[in-house]
C-alpha atoms as a PDB file:
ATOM      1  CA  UNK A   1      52.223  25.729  49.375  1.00  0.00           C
ATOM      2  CA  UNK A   2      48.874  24.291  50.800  1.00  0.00           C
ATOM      3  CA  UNK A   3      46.284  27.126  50.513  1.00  0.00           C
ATOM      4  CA  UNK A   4      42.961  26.645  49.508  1.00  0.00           C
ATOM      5  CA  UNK A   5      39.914  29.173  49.214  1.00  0.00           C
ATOM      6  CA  UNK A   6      36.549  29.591  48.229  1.00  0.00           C
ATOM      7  CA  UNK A   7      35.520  32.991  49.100  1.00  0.00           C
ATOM      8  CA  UNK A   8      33.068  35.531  48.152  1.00  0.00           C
ATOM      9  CA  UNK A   9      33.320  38.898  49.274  1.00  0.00           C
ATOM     10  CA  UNK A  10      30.431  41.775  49.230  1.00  0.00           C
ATOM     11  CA  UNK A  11      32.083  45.436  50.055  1.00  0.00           C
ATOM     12  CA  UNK A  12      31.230  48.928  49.995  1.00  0.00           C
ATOM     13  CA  UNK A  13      34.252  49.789  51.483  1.00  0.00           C
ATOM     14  CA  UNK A  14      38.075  48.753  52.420  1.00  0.00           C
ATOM     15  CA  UNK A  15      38.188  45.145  52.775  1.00  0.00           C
ATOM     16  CA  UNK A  16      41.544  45.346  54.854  1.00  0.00           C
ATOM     17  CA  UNK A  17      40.643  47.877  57.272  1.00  0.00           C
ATOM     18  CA  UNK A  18      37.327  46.084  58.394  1.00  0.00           C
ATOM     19  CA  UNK A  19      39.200  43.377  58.413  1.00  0.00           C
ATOM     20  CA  UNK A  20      42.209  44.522  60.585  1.00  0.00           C
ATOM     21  CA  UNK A  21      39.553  45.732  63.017  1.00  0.00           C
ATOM     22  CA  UNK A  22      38.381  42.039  63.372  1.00  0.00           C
ATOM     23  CA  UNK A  23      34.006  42.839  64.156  1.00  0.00           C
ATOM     24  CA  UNK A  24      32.011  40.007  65.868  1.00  0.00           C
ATOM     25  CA  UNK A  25      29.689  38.537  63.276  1.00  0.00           C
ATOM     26  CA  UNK A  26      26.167  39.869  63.730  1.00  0.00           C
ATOM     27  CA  UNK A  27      24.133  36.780  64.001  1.00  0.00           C
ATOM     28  CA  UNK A  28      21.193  39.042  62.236  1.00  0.00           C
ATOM     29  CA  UNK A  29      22.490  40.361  59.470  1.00  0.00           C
ATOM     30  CA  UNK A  30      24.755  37.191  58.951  1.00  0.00           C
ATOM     31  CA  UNK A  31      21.570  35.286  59.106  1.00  0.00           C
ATOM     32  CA  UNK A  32      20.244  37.419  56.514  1.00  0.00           C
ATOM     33  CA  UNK A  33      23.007  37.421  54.227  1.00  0.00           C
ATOM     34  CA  UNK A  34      22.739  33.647  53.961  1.00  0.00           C
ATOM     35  CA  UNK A  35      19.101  33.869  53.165  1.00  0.00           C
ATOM     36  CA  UNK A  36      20.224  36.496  50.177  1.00  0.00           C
ATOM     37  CA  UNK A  37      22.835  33.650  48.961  1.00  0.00           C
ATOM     38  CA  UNK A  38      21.015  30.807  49.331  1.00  0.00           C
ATOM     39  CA  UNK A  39      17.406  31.760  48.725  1.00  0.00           C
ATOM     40  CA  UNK A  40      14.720  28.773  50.419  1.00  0.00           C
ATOM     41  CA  UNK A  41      17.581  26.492  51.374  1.00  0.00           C
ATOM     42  CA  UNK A  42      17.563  24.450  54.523  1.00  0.00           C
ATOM     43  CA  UNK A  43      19.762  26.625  57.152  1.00  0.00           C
ATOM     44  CA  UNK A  44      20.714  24.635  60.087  1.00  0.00           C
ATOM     45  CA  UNK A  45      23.903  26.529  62.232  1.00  0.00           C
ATOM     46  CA  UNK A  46      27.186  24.569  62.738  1.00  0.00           C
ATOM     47  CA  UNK A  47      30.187  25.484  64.738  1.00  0.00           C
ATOM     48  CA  UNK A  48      32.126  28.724  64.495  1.00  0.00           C
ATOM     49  CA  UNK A  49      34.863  29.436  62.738  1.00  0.00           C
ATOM     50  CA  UNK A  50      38.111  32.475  61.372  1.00  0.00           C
ATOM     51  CA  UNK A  51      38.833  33.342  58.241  1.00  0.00           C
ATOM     52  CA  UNK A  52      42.083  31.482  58.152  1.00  0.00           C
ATOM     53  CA  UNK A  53      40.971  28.635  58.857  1.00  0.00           C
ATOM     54  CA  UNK A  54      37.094  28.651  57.391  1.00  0.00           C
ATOM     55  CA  UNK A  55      37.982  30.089  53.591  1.00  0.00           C
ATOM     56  CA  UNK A  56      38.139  26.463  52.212  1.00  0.00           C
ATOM     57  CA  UNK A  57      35.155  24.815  54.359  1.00  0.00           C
ATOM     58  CA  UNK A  58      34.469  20.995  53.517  1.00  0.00           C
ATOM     59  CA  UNK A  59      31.830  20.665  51.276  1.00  0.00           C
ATOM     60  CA  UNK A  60      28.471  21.643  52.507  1.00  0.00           C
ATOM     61  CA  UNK A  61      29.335  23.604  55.104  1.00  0.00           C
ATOM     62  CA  UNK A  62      29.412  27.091  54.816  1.00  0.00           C
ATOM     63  CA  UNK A  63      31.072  29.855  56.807  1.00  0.00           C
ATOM     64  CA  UNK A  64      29.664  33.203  57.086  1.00  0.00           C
ATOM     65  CA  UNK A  65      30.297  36.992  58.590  1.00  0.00           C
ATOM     66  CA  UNK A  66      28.497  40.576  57.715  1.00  0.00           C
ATOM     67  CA  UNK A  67      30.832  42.871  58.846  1.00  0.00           C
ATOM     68  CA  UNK A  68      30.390  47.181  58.558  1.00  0.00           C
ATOM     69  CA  UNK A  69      30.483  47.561  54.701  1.00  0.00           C
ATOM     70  CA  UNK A  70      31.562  43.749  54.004  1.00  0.00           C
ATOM     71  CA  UNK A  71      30.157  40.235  53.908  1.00  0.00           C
ATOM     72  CA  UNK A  72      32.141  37.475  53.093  1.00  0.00           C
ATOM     73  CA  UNK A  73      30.638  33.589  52.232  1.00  0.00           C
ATOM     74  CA  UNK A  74      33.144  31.141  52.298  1.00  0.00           C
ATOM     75  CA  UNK A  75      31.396  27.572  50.066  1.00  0.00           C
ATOM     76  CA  UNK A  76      33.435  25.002  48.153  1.00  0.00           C
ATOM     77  CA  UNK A  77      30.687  25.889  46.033  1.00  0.00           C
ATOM     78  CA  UNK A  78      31.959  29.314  45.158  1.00  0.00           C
ATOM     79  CA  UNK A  79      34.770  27.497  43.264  1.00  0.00           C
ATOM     80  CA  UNK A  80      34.430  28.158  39.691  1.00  0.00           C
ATOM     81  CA  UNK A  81      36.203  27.397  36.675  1.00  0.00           C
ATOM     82  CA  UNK A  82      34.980  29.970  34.662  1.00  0.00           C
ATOM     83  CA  UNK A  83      34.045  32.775  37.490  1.00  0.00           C
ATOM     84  CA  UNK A  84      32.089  34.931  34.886  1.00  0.00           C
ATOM     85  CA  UNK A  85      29.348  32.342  35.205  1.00  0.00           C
ATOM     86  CA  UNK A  86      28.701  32.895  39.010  1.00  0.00           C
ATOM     87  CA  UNK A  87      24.596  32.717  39.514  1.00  0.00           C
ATOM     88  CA  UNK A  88      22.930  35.642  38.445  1.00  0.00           C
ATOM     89  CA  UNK A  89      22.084  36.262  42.011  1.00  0.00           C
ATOM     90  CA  UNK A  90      24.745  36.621  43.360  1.00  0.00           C
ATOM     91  CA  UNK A  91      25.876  39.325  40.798  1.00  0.00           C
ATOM     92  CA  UNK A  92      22.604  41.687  41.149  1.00  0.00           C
ATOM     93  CA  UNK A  93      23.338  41.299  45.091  1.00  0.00           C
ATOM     94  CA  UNK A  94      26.530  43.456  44.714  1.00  0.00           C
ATOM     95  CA  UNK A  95      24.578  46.401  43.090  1.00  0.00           C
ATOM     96  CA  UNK A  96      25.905  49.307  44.098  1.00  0.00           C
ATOM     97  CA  UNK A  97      29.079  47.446  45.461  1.00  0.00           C
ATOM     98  CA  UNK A  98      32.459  45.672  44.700  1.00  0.00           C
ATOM     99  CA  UNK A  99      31.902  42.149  44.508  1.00  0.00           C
ATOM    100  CA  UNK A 100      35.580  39.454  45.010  1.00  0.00           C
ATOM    101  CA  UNK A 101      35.524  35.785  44.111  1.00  0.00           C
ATOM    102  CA  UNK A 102      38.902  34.042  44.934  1.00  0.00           C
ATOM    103  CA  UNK A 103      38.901  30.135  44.475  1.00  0.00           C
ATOM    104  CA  UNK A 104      42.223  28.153  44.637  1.00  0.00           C
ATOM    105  CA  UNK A 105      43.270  24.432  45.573  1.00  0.00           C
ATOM    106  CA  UNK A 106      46.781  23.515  46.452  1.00  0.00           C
ATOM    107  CA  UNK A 107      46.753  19.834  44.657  1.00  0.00           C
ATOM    108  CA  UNK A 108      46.258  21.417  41.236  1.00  0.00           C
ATOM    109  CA  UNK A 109      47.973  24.625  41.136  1.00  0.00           C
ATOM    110  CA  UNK A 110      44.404  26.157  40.512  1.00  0.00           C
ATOM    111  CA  UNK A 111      43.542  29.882  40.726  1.00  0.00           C
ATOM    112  CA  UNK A 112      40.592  31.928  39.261  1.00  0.00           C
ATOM    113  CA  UNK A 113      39.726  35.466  41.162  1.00  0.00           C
ATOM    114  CA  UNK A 114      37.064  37.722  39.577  1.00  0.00           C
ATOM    115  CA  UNK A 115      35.975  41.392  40.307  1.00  0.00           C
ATOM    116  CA  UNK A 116      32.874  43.098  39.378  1.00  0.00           C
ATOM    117  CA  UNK A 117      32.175  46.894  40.623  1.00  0.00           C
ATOM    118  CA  UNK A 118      28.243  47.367  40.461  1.00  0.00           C
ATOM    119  CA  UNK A 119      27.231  44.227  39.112  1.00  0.00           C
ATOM    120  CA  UNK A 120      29.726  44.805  36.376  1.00  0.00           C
ATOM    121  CA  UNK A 121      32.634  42.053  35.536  1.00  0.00           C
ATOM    122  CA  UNK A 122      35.623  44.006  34.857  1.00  0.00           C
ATOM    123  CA  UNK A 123      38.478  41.233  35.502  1.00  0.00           C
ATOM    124  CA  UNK A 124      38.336  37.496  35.667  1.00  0.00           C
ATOM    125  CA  UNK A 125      41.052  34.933  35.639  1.00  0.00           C
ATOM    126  CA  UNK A 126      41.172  31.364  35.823  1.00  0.00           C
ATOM    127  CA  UNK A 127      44.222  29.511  35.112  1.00  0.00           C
ATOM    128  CA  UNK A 128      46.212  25.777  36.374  1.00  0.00           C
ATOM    129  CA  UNK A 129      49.276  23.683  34.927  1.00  0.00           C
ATOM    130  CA  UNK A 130      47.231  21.136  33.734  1.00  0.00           C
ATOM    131  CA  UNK A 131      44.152  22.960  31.716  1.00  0.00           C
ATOM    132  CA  UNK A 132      45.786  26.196  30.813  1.00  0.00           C
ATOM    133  CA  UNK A 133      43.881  29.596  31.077  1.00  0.00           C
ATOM    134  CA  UNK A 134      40.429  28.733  31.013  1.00  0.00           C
ATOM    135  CA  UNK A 135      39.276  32.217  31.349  1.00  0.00           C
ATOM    136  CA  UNK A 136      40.800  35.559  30.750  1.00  0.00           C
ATOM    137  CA  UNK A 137      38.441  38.416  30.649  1.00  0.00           C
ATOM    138  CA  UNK A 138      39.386  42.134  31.137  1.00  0.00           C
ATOM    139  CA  UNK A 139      42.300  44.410  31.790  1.00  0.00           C
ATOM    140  CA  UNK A 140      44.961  42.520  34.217  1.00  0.00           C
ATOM    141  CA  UNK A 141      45.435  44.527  36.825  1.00  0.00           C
ATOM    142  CA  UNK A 142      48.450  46.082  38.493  1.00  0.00           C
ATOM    143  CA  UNK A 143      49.380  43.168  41.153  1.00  0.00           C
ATOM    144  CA  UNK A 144      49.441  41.083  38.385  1.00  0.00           C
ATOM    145  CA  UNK A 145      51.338  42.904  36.097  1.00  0.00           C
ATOM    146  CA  UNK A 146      55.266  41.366  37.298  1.00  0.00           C
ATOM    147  CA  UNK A 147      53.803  37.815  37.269  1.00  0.00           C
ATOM    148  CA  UNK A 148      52.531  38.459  33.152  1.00  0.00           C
ATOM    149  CA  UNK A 149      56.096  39.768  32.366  1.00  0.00           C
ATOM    150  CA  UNK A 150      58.169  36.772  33.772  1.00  0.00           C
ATOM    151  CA  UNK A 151      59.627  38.386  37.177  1.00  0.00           C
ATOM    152  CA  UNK A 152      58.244  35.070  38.867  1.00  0.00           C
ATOM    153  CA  UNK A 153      59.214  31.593  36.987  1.00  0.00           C
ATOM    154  CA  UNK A 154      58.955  28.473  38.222  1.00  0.00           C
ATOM    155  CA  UNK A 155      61.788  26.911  38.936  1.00  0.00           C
ATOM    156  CA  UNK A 156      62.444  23.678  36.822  1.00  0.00           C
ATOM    157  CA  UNK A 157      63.074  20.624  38.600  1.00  0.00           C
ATOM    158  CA  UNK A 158      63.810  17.738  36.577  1.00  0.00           C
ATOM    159  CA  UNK A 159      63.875  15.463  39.567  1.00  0.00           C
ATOM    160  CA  UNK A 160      59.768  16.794  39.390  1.00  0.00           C
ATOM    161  CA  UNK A 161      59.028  16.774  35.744  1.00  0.00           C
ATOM    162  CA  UNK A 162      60.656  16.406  32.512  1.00  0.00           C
ATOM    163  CA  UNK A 163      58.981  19.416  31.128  1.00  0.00           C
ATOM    164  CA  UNK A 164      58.974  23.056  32.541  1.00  0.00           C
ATOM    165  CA  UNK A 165      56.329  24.423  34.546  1.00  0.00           C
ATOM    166  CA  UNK A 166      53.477  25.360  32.122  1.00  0.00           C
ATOM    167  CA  UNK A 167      52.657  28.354  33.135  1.00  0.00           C
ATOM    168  CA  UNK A 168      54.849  31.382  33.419  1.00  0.00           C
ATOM    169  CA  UNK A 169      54.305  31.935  37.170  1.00  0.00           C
ATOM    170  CA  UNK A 170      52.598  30.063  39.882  1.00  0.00           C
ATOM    171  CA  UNK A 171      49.082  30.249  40.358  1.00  0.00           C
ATOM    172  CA  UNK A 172      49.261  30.045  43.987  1.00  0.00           C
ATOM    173  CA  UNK A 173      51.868  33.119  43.924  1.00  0.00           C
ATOM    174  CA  UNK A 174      49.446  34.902  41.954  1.00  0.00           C
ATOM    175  CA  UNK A 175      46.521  34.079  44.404  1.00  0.00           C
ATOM    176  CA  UNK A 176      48.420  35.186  47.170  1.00  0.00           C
ATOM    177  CA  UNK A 177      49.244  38.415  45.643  1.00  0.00           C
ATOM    178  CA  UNK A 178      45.207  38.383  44.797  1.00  0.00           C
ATOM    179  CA  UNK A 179      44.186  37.796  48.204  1.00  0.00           C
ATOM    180  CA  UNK A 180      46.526  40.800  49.276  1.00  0.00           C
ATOM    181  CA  UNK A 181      45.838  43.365  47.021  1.00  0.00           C
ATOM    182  CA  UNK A 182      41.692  42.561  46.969  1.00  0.00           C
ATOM    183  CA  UNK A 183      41.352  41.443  50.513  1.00  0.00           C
ATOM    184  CA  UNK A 184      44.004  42.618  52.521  1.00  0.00           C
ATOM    185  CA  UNK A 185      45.322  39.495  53.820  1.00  0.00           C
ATOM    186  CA  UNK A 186      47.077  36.589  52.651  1.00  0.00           C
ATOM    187  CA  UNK A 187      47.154  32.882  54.020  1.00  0.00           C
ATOM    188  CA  UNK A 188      50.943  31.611  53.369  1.00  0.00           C
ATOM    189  CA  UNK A 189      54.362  33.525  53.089  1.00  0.00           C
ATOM    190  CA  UNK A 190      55.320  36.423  55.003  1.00  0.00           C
ATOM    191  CA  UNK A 191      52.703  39.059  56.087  1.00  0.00           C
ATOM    192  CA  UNK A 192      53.164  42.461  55.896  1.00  0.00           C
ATOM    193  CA  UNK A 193      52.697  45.067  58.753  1.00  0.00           C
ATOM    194  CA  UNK A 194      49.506  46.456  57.422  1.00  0.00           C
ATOM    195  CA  UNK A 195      48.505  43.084  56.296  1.00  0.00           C
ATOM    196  CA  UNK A 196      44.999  41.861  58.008  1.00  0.00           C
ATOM    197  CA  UNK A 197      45.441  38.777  60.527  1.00  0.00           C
ATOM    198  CA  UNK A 198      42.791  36.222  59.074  1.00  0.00           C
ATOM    199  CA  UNK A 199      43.014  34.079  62.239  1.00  0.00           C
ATOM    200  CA  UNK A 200      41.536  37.437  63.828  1.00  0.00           C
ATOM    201  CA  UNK A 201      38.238  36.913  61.573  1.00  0.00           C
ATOM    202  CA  UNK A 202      35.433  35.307  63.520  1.00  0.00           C
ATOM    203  CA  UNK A 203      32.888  33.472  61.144  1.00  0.00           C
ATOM    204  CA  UNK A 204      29.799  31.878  61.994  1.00  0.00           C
ATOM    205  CA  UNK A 205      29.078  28.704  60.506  1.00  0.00           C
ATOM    206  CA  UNK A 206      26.067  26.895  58.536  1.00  0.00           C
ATOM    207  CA  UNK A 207      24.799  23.649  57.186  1.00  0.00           C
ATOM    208  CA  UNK A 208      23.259  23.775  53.746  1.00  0.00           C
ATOM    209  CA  UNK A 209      20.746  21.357  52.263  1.00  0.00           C
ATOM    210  CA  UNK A 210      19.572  23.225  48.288  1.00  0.00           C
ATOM    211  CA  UNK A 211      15.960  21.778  48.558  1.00  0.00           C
ATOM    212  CA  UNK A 212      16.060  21.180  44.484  1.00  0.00           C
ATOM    213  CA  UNK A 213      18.874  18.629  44.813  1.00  0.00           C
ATOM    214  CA  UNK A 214      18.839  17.247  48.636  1.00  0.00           C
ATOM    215  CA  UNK A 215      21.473  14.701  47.849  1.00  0.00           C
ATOM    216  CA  UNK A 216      24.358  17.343  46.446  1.00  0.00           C
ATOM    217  CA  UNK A 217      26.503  16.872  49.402  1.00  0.00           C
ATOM    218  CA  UNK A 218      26.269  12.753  49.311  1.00  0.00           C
ATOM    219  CA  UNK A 219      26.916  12.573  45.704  1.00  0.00           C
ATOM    220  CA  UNK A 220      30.034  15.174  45.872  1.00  0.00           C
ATOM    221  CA  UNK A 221      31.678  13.162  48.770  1.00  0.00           C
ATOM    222  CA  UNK A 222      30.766   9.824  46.362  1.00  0.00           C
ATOM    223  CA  UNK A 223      32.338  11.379  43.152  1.00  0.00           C
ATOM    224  CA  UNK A 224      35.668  12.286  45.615  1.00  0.00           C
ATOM    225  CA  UNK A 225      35.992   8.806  46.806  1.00  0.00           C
ATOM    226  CA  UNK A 226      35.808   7.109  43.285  1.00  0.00           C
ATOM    227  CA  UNK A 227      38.012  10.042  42.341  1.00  0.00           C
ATOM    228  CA  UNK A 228      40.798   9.033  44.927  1.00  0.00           C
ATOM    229  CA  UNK A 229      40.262   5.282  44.122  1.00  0.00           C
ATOM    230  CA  UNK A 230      41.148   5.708  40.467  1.00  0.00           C
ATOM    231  CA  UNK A 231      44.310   7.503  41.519  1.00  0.00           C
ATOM    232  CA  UNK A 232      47.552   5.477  41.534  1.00  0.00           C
ATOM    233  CA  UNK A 233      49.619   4.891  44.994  1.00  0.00           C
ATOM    234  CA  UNK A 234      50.790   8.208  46.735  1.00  0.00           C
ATOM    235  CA  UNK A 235      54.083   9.200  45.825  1.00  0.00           C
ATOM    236  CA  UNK A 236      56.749  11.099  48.450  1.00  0.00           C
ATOM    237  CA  UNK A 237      59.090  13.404  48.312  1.00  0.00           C
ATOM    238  CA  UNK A 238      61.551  14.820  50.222  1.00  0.00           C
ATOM    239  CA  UNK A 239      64.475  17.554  49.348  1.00  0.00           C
ATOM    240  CA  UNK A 240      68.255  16.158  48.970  1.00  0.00           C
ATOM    241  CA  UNK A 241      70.722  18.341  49.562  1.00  0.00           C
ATOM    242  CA  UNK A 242      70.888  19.917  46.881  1.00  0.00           C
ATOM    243  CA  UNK A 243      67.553  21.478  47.099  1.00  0.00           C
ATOM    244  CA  UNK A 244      66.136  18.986  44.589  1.00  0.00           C
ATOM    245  CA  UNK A 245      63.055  16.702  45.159  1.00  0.00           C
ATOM    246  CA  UNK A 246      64.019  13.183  45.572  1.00  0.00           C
ATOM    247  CA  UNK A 247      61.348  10.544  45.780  1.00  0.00           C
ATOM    248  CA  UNK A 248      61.267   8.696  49.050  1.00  0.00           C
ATOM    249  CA  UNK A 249      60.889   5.254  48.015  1.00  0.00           C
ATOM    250  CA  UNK A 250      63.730   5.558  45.565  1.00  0.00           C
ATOM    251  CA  UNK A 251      65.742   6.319  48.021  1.00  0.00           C
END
């Protein structure tokens, strides 16, 4: 599992069927969507790109569509720990609407989706192996409902860990299941028929400069390479034949 997101969806009505009828992006109202998002920053446009490809941008770039009844933003910025603190803006722009943030990374095992319907939070999740659930607020909701009761473990590996998987699903099974039942599509493991093709999703793309803090970009890609310095040497795997993971160099 490699699937990353940072998406935020605007809709007034089903997310999978505009989808499945793939709409060119209108440059206008695209344009203008941006401008509702990120009020007086510095727009410059970048290359194109699809949904399936475009809903985990590298940082600063931004990919954008307004679609019949949905607009989508996909911004590494949109990645929040705690998604019940998304700006304040960005909540009153979904009045009268359902708003969807789905954020996930790959290298952590890190999920949080939230929904709010009229400017109104009604479900928010944020969860990974390493920090726990770091936010749980409202009802879970149906999809969710066979990870909760245990129907899909992780398997333990001890050739992996020592320790079973802390949490009682995967995160990124979750977020698939998310992306499917709020979105209509889903980026890894077996589409269904009704499922919408995200590679089908033209997006239009931007460069962002937030005029209060002109250096954000710089300093992120700074704090990622000190980040990666501090790690230790990569470690590989590869499966014996038992299924198990064996480490490569051990070999």
């Amino acid at each position: 599992m490699g699937a990353k997101t940072g998406l935020l969806v605007y809709a007034d009505r089903d997310v999978k069927e505009v989808l499945r009828a793939a709409p060119a992006p209108d440059p206008q109202r695209t344009a203008a969507l941006i401008e509702r998002v990120y009020p007086g920053w510095t727009v410059r446009e970048d290359e194109p790109s699809v949904l399936g490809d475009g809903c985990y941008p590298s940082y600063g770039t931004t990919y954008a569509t307004s679609l019949p009844g949905v607009d989508i933003i996909c911004d590494q910025r949109m990645m929040l720990d705690r998604p019940s603190e998304l700006a304040a803006h960005l909540v009153e722009a979904s009045a009268g609407r359902r708003l969807v943030l789905h954020a996930m990374h790959s290298v952590v095992d890190w999920l949080a989706f939230a929904i709010w319907e009229d400017g109104w939070l009604v479900r928010s999740l944020s969860l990974s192996p390493d920090n726990g659930i770091m936010e749980n607020i409202g009802e879970p909701l149906s999809f969710e409902a066979p990870y909760w009761a245990g129907k899909h473990p992780v398997p333990h590996d001890p050739a992996w860990s020592d320790e079973p998987y802390a949490l009682p699903f995967h995160p990124l099974d979750l977020g698939e299941e998310a992306l499917r039942a709020l979105l209509g599509f889903i980026l890894e493991g077996m589409p269904e028929p009704d499922d919408a093709d995200p590679y089908d999703v033209d997006l239009l793309g931007f460069q962002l400069t937030d005029p209060d803090n002109p250096d954000e970009v710089a300093d992120h890609e700074a704090a990622v390479a000190e980040a990666v310095q501090a790690m230790g040497p990569p470690r590989r795997f590869t499966y014996g034949p038992d299924g198990s993971l064996i480490e490569i160099d051990a070999l």
